[in-house]
Protein backbone atom coordinates (compact mmCIF):
# COMPACT_ATOMS: atom_id res chain seq x y z
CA UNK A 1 -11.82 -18.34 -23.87
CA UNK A 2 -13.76 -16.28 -21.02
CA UNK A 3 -10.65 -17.27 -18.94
CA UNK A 4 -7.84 -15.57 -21.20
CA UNK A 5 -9.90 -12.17 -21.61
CA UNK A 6 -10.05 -12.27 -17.96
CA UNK A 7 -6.42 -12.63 -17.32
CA UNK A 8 -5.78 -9.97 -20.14
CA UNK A 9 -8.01 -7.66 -18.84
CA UNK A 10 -6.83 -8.36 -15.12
CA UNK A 11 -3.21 -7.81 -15.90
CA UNK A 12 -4.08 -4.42 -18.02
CA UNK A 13 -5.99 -3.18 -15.06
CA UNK A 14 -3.11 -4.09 -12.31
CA UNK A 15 -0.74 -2.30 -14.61
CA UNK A 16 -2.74 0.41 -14.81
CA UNK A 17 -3.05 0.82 -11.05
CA UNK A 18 0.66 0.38 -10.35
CA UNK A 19 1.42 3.38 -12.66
CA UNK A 20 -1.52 5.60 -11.11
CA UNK A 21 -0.34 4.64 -7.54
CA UNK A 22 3.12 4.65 -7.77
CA UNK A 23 3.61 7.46 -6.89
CA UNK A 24 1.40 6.72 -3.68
CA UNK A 25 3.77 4.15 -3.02
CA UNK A 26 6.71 6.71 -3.05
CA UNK A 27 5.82 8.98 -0.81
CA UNK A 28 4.52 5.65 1.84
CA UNK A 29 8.18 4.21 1.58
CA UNK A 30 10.31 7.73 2.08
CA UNK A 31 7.50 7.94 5.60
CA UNK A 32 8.35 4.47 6.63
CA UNK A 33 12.34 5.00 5.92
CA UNK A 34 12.08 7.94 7.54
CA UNK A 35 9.97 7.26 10.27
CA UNK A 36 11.93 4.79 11.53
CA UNK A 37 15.25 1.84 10.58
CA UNK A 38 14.79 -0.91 8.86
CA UNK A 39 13.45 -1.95 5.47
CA UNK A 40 10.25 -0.70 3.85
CA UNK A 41 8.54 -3.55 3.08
CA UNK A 42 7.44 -6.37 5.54
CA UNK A 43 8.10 -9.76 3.90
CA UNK A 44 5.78 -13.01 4.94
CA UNK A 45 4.95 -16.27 4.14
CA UNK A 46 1.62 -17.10 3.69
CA UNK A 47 -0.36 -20.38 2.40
CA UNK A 48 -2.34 -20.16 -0.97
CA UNK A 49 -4.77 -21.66 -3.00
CA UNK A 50 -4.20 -25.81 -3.34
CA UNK A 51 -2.11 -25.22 0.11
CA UNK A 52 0.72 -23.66 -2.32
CA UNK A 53 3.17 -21.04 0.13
CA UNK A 54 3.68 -17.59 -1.78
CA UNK A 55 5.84 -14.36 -0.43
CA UNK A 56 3.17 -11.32 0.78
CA UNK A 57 4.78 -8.23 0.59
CA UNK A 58 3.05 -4.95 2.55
CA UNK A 59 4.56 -1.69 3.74
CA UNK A 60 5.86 -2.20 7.53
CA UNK A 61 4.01 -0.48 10.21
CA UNK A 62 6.13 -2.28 13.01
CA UNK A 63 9.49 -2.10 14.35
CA UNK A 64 12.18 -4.13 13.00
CA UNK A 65 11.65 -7.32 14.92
CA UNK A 66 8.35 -6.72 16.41
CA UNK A 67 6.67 -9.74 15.19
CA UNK A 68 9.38 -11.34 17.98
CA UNK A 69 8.47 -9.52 20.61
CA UNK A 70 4.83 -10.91 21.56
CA UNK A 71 1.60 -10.14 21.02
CA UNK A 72 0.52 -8.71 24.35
CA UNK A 73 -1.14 -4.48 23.51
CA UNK A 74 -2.51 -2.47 26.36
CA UNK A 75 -5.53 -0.40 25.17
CA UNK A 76 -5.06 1.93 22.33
CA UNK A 77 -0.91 2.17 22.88
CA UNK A 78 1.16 -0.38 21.32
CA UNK A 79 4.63 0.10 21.04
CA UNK A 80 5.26 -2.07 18.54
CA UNK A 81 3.85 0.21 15.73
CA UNK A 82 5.90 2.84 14.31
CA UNK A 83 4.57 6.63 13.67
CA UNK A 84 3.81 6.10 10.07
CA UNK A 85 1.89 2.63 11.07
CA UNK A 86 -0.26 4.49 13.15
C-alpha cells in the first residue's frame, strides 16, 4: 500500500513542479532558439534500471552536432558550447 501513496504523491508533486516551472522552461527554450539553430532539446539514449534503454531529454547547451566533433577542450574555452550553455 506504502508503494501506491508513494506513486500518488510522486506524480502530484511532479505535476506540481511542471506547472510552477513552466514557465522557467519558456523563457530557457526562446534563449536556446535564439541563441543559436537547431532544436531545443538534446535527445539521448541512456541505460536504466534492469539494463532497460529510456529517451533523456535536457535543454541543449551544444551546437548542433557537437557530440560528433570530439571531445578534445582547451582550458576554460570550448567551442562546442553555445552562449546560453555557458
Amino acid at each position: 500500500m506504502y508503494v501506491f501513496y508513494k506513486r500518488i504523491f510522486d506524480t502530484v508533486v511532479a505535476a506540481l513542479a511542471l506547472v510552477l516551472l513552466s514557465p522557467l522552461f519558456l523563457i530557457i527554450g526562446f534563449a536556446v532558439k535564439l541563441d543559436s539553430a537547431g532544436p531545443v532539446f538534446f535527445q539521448q539514449k541512456r541505460v536504466g534500471l534492469h539494463q532497460k534503454v529510456f529517451s533523456m531529454f535536457k535543454f541543449r547547451t551544444m551546437h548542433p552536432g557537437a557530440d560528433q566533433k570530439g571531445l578534445l577542450t582547451i582550458g576554460n574555452e570550448d567551442s562546442r558550447i553555445t552562449r546560453t550553455g555557458k
